[in-house]
Protein backbone atom coordinates (compact mmCIF):
# COMPACT_ATOMS: atom_id res chain seq x y z
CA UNK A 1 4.79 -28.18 7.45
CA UNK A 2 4.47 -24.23 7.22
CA UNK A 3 3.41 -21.92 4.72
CA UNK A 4 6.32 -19.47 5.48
CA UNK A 5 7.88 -19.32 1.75
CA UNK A 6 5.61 -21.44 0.21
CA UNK A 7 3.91 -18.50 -1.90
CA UNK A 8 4.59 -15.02 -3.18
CA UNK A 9 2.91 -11.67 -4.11
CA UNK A 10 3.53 -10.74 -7.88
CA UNK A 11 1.47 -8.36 -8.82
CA UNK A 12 -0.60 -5.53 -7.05
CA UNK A 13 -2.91 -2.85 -8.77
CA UNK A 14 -5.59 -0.33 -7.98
CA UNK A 15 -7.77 2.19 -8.74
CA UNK A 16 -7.36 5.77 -8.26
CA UNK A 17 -9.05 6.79 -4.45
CA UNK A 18 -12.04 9.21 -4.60
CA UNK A 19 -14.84 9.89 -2.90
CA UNK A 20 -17.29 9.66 -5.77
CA UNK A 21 -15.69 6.88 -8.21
CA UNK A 22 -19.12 7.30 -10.80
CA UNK A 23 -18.36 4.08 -11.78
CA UNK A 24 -20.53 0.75 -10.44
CA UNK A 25 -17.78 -1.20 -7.91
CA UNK A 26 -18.21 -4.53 -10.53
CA UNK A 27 -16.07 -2.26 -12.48
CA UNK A 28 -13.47 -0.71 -9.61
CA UNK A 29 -12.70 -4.23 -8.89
CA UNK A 30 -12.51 -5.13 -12.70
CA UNK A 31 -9.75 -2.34 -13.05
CA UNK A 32 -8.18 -3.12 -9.79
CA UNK A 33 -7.32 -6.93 -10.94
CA UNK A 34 -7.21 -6.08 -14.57
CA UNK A 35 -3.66 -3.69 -13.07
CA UNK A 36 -2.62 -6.09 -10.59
CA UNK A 37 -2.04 -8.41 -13.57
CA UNK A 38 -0.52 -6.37 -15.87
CA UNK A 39 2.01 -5.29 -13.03
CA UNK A 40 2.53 -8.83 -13.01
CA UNK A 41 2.72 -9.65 -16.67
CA UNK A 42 -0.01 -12.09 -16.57
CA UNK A 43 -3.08 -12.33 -18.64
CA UNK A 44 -6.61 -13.17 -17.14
CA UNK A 45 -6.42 -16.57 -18.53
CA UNK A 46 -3.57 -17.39 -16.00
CA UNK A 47 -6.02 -17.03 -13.28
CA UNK A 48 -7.37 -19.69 -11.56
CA UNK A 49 -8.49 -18.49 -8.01
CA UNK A 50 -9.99 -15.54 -6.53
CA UNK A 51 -10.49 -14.48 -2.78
CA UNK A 52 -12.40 -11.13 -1.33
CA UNK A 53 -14.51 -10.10 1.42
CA UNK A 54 -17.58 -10.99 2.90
CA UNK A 55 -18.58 -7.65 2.49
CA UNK A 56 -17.66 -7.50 -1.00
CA UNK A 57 -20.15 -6.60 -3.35
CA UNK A 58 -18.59 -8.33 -6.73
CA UNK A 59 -19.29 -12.23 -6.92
CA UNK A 60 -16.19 -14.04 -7.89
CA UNK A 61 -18.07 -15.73 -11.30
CA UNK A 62 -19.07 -11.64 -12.13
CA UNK A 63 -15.47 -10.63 -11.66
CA UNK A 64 -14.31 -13.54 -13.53
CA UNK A 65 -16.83 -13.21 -16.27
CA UNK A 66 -16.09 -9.74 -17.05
CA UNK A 67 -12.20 -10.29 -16.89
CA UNK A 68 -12.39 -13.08 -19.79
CA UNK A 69 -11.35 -15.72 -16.66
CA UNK A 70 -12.23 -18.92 -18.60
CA UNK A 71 -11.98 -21.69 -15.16
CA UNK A 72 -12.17 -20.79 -11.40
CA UNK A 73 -10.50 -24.00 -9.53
CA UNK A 74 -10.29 -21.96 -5.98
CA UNK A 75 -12.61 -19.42 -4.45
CA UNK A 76 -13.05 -17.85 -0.83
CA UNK A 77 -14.58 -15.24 0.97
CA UNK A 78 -13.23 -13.72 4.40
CA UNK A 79 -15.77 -12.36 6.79
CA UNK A 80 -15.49 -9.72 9.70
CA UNK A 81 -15.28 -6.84 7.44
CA UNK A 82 -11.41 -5.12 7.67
CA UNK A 83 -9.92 -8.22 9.66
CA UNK A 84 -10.42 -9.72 6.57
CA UNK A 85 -7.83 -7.88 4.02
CA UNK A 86 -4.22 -9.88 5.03
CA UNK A 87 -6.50 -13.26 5.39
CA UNK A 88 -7.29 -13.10 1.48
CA UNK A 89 -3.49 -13.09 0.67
CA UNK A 90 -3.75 -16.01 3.26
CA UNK A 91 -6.26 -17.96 1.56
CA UNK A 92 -4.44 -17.31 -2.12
CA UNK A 93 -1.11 -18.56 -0.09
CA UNK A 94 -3.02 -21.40 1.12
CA UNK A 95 -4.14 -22.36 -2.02
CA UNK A 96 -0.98 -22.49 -4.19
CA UNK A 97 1.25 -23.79 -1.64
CA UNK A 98 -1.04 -26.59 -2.04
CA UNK A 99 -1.69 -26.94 -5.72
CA UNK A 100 -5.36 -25.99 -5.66
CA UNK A 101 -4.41 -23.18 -7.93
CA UNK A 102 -1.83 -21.73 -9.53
CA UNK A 103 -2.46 -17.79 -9.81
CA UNK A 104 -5.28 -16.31 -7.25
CA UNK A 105 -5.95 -12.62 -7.07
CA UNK A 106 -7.27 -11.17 -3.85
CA UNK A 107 -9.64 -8.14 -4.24
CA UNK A 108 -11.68 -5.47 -2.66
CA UNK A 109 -13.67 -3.07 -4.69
CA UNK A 110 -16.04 -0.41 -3.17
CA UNK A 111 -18.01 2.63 -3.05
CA UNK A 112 -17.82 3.20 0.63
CA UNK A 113 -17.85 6.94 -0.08
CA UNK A 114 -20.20 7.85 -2.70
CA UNK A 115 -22.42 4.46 -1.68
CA UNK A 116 -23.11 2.57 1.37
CA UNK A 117 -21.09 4.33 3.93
CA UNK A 118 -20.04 1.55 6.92
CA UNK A 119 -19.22 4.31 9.26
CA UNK A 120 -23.19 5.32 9.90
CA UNK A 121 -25.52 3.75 12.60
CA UNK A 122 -27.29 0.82 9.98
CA UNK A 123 -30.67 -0.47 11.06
CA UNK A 124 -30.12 -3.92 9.19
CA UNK A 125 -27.14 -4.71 11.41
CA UNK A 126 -29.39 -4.85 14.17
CA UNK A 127 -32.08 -6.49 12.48
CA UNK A 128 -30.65 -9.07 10.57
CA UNK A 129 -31.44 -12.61 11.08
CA UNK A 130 -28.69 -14.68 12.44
CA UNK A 131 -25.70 -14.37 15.51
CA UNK A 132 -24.17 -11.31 14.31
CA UNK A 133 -27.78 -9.53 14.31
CA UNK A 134 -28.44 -10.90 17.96
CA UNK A 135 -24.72 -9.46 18.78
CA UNK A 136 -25.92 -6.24 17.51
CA UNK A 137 -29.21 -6.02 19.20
CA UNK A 138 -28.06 -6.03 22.67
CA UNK A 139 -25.26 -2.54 22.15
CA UNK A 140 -27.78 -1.48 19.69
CA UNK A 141 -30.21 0.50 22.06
CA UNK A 142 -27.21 1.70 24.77
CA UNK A 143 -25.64 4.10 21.78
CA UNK A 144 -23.19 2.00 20.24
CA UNK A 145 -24.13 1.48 16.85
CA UNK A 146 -21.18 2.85 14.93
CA UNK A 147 -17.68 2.05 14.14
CA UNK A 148 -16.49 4.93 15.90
CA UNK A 149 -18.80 4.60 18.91
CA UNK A 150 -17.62 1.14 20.19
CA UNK A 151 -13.64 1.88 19.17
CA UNK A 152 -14.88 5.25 21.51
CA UNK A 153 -15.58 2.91 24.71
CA UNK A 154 -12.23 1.05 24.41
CA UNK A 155 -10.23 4.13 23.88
CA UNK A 156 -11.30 5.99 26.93
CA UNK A 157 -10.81 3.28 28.88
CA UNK A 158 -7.40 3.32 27.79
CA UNK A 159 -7.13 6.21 28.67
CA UNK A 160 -7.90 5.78 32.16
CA UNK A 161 -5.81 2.88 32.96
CA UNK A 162 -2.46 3.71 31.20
CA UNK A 163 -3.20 7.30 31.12
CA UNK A 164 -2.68 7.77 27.45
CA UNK A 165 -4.23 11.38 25.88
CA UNK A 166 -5.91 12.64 23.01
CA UNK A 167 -2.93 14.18 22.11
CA UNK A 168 -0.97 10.51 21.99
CA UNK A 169 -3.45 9.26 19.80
CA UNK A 170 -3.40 12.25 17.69
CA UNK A 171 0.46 11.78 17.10
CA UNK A 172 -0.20 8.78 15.11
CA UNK A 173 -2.68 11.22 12.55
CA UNK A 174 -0.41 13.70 11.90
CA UNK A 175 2.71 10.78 11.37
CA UNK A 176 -0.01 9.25 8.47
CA UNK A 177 -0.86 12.87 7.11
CA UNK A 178 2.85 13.76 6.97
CA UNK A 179 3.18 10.41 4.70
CA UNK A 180 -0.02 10.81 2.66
CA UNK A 181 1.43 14.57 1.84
CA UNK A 182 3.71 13.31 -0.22
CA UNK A 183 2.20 10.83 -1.83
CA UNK A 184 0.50 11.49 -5.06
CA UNK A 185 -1.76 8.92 -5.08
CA UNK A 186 -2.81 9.98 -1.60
CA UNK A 187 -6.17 11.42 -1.40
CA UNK A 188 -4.67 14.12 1.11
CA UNK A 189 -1.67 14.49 -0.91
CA UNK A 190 -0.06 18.08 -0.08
CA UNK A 191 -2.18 18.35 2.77
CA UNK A 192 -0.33 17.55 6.01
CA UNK A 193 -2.02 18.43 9.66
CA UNK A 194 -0.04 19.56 12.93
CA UNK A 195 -1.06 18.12 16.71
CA UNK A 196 -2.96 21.49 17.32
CA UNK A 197 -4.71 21.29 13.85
CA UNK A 198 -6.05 17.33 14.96
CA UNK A 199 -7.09 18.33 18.58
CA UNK A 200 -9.16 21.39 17.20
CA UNK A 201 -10.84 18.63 15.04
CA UNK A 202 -14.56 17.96 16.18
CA UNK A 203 -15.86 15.12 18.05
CA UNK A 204 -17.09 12.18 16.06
CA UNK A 205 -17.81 10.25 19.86
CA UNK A 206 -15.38 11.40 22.47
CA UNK A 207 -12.10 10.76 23.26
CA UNK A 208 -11.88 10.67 19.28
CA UNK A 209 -11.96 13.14 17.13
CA UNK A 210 -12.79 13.30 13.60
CA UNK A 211 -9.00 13.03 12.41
CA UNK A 212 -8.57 10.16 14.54
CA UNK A 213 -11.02 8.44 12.01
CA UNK A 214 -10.33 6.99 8.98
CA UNK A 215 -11.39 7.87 5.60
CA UNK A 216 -14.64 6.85 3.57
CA UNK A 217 -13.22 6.17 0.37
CA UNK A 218 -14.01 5.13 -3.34
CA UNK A 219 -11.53 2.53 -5.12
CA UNK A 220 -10.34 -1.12 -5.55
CA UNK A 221 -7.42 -2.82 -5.12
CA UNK A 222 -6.13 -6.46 -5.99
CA UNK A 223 -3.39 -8.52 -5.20
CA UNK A 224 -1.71 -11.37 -7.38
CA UNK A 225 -0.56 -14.50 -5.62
CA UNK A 226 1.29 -17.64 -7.25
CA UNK A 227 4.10 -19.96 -6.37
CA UNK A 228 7.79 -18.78 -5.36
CA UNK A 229 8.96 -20.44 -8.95
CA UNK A 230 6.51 -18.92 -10.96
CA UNK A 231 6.97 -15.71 -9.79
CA UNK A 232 10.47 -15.59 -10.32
CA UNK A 233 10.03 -15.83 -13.96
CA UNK A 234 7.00 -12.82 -13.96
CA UNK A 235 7.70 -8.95 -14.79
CA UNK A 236 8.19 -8.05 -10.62
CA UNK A 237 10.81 -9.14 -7.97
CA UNK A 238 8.82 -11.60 -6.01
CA UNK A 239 7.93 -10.35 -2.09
CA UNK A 240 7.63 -13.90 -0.20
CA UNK A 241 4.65 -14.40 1.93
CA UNK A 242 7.11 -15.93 5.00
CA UNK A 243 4.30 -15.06 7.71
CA UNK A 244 0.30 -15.23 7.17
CA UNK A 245 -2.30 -15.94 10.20
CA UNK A 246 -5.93 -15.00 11.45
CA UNK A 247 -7.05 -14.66 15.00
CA UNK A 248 -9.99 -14.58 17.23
CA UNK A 249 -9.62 -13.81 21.28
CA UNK A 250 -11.82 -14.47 24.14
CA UNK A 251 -15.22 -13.40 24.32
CA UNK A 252 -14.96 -11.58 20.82
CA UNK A 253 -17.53 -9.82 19.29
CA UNK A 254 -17.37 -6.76 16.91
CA UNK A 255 -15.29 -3.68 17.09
CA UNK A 256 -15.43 -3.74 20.66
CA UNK A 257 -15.86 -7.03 23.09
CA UNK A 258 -17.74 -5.48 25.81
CA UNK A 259 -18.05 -8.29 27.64
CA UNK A 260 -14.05 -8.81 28.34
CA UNK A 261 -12.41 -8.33 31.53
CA UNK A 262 -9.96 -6.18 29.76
CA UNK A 263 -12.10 -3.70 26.82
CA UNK A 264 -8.59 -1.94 26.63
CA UNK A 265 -6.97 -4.35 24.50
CA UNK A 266 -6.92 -6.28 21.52
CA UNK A 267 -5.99 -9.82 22.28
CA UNK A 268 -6.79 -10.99 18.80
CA UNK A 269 -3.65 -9.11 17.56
CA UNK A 270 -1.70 -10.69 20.39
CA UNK A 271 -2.86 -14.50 18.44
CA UNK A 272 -2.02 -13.05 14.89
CA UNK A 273 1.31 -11.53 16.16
CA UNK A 274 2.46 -14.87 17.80
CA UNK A 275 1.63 -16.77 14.79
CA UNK A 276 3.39 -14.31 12.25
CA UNK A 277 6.69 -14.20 14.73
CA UNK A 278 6.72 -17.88 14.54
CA UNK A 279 5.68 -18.76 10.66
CA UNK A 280 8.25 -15.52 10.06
CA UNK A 281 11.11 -16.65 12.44
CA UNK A 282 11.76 -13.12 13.32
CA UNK A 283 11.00 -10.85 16.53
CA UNK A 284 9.25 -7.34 16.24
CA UNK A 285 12.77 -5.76 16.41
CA UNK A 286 13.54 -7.44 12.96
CA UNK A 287 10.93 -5.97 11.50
CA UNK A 288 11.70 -2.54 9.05
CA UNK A 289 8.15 -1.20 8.01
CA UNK A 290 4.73 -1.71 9.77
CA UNK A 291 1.66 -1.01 7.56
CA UNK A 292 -0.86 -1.02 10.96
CA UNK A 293 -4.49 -0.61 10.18
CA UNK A 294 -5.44 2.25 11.08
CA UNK A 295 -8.89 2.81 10.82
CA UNK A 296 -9.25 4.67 14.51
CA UNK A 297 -5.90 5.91 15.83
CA UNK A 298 -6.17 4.58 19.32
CA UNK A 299 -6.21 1.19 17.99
CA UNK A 300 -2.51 1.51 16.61
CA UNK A 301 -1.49 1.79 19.85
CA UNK A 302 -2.95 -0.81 21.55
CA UNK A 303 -1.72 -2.78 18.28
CA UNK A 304 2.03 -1.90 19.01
CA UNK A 305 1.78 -3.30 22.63
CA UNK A 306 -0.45 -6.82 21.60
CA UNK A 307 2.54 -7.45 18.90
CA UNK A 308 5.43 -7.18 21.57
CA UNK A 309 6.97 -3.82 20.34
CA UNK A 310 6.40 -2.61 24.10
CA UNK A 311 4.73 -3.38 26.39
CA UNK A 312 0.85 -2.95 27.64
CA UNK A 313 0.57 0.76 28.03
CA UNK A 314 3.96 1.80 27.08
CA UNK A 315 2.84 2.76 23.45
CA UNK A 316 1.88 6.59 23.93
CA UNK A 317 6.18 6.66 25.31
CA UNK A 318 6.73 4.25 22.46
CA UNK A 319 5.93 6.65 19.61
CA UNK A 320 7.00 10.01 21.19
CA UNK A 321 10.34 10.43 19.98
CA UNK A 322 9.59 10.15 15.94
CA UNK A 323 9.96 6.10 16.34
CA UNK A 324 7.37 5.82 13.51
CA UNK A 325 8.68 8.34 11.03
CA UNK A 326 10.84 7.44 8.00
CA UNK A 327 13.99 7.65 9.59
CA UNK A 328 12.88 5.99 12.83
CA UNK A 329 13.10 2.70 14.07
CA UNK A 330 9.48 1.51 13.24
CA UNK A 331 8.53 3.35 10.30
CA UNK A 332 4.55 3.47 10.14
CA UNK A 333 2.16 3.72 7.15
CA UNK A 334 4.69 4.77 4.09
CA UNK A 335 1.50 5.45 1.93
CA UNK A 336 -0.22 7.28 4.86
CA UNK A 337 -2.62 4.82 6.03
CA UNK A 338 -6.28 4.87 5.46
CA UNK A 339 -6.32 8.49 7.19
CA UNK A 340 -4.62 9.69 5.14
CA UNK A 341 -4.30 7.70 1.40
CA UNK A 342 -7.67 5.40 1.32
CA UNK A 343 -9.56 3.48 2.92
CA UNK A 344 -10.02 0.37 1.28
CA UNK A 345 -10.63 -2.06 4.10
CA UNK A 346 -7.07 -2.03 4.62
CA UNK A 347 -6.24 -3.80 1.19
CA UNK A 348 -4.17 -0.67 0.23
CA UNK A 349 -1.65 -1.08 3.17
CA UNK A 350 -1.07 -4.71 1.89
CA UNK A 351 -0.13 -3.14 -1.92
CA UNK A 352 2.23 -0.30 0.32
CA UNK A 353 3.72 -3.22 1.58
CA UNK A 354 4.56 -4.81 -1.58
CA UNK A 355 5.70 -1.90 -2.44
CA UNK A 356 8.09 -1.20 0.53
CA UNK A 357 9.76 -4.62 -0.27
CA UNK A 358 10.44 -4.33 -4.13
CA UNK A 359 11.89 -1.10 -2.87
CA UNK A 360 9.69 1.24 -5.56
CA UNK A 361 7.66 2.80 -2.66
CA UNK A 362 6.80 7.01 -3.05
CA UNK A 363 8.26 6.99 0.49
CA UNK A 364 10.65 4.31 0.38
CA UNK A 365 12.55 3.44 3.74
CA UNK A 366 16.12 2.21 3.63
CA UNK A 367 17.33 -1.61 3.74
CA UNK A 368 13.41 -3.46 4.05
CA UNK A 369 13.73 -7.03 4.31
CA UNK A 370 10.42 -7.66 6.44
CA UNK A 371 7.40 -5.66 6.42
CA UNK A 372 4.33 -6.13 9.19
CA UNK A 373 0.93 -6.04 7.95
CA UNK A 374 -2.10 -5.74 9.48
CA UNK A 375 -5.93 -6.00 8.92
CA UNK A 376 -9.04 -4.43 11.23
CA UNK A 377 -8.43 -4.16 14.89
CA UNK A 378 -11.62 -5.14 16.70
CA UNK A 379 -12.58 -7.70 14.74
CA UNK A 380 -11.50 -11.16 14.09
CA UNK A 381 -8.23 -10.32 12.16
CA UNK A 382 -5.49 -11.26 10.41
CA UNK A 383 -1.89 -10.25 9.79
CA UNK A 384 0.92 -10.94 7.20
CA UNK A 385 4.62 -10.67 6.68
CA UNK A 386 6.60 -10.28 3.14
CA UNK A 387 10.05 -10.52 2.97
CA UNK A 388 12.58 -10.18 0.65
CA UNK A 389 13.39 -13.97 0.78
């Protein structure tokens, strides 16, 4: 059995990406599914299932309430924060490739600008009771106690084995920022940055610099899943869901697993990668787009190498000859990323995606019959193909 082909994306929708939405985020992610299924041409009494985050702040039963949903039959929640985002179209797949429900809409919905703001040292991570609290207790106290200060300790010791620069990592920045530029729904739309405009950028925690950080953004976005058959007869060309898989590596904890031999990798990639080449029955070179999350830009390149499009340390000679612009042979980030569009816990990438294979995208690249998507790097993750079959 496999779940390659066994469900497709029909619908996507979102809000418009601020920093201060001054709206509550019941209602971002109200509007977010409330467009996903009107892209679709489906009504909120088709739906039967609905997947989000963890981290989510919108109960399913409040989202389905307020949408006139009369019946949930399926609903899930994905934890580790960003890894999360492709693993909710995973779940929907899941679930209608095996008659548990019929239509499921994935979500996120937040005000991670104008509200609680994940990027900032948080005393409750540390303190709260159970594993992940413990986890957080110990790197806590030695300084790393935000996003950007753990993804910090893996980067420069990058850095020192493959001897990758700033200036590497700040070439995937300005490839997103070119993107976002001309992209209206962009939040940095007509505002593009050069390699000397990213290194004079402060430090956030060294080797990165504050545009080698994502965004804190203000939206929602949603996702419509059903079955291959049903979808053919709805308002969109169907995108196939033909790979979908989590993973978790060795000694993993959050953002950065300390305790690993090797801190200069991301192994849990390397298990979503294998599974999505497999479920897929393709090879990185078949692949046209890659929507990598990007929330810290050292991470795409250590993505690149744990997916097999080179090899480990090879990624900084990899992207140096405009590989990942439009016309190259790995086109990155389309919408420009969450550096430079949103970020919305990566859920926008999986829309951009969507996008890339109806062939409707703002920055649409030529002949895309698979698109690579991934979720947080760091975490426990997850990873998806759609394909035009």
């Amino acid at each position: 059995m496999t779940l390659s082909g066994k469900a497709a994306v029909a619908g996507i929708g979102a809000t418009e990406f601020s920093k201060d939405s001054g709206r509550s985020e019941l209602r971002l992610a109200c509007e977010s599914v409330r467009a996903a299924l009107g892209d679709a041409g489906l009504q909120p009494t088709d739906v039967d299932g609905l997947v989000t985050f963890t981290m989510d702040g919108n109960a399913e039963i409040a989202v389905a309430r307020e949408l006139g949903i009369p019946e949930l039959s399926f609903f899930s929640r994905v934890h580790y924060g960003g890894g999360a985002a492709a693993a909710t179209v995973q779940q929907a797949a899941m679930a209608v490739a095996t008659g548990v429900a019929d239509v499921v809409v994935a979500y996120r919905a937040f005000n991670e600008r104008s509200g609680q703001r994940f990027g900032q040292a948080q005393q409750g991570a540390a303190t709260q009771v159970n594993s992940s609290g413990v986890d957080n207790s110990f790197h806590y106290p030695a300084g790393l106690a935000t996003p950007a200060a753990t993804v910090a300790m893996s980067a420069r010791r990058y850095m020192h084995e493959y001897g990758a620069t700033s200036e590497d990592f700040g070439r995937v920045a300005v490839v997103d920022r070119a993107r976002a530029a001309t992209n209206p729904n962009a939040w940095f739309h007509g505002k593009p940055i050069t390699l000397a405009e990213h290194q004079q950028s402060r430090w956030v925690a060294e080797p990165l610099h504050l545009l080698d950080c994502c965004q804190e953004s203000d939206g929602g976005v949603a996702v419509v899943v059903t079955t291959p058959e049903r979808a053919r007869d709805l308002a969109q060309p169907p995108v196939s869901v033909t790979g979908a898989a989590q993973g978790s590596g060795p000694d993993q904890y959050i953002m950065n697993s300390y305790y690993r031999d090797d801190v200069a990798s991301l192994p849990e990639m390397g298990v979503v990668g294998r599974q999505l080449w497999h479920q897929a029955g393709i090879t990185p070179s078949d692949v046209d787009v890659a929507v990598l999350y990007d929330h810290f830009t050292p991470y795409v390149l250590m993505q690149l190498e744990q997916l097999g499009f080179c090899g480990r340390g090879e990624a900084k000679d990899f992207i140096a000859d405009g590989t990942l612009e439009l016309d190259g042979s790995l086109p990155l980030n389309p919408h420009g990323g969450q550096l430079g569009e949103a970020y919305i816990h990566g859920m926008n990438g999986i829309a951009e995606g969507v996008r890339q294979v109806r062939g409707n995208a703002v920055n649409q690249v030529n002949h895309v019959n698979n698109v690579l998507i991934t979720a947080g790097t760091g975490v426990p993750t997850s990873g998806l193909v759609l394909s035009t079959r």
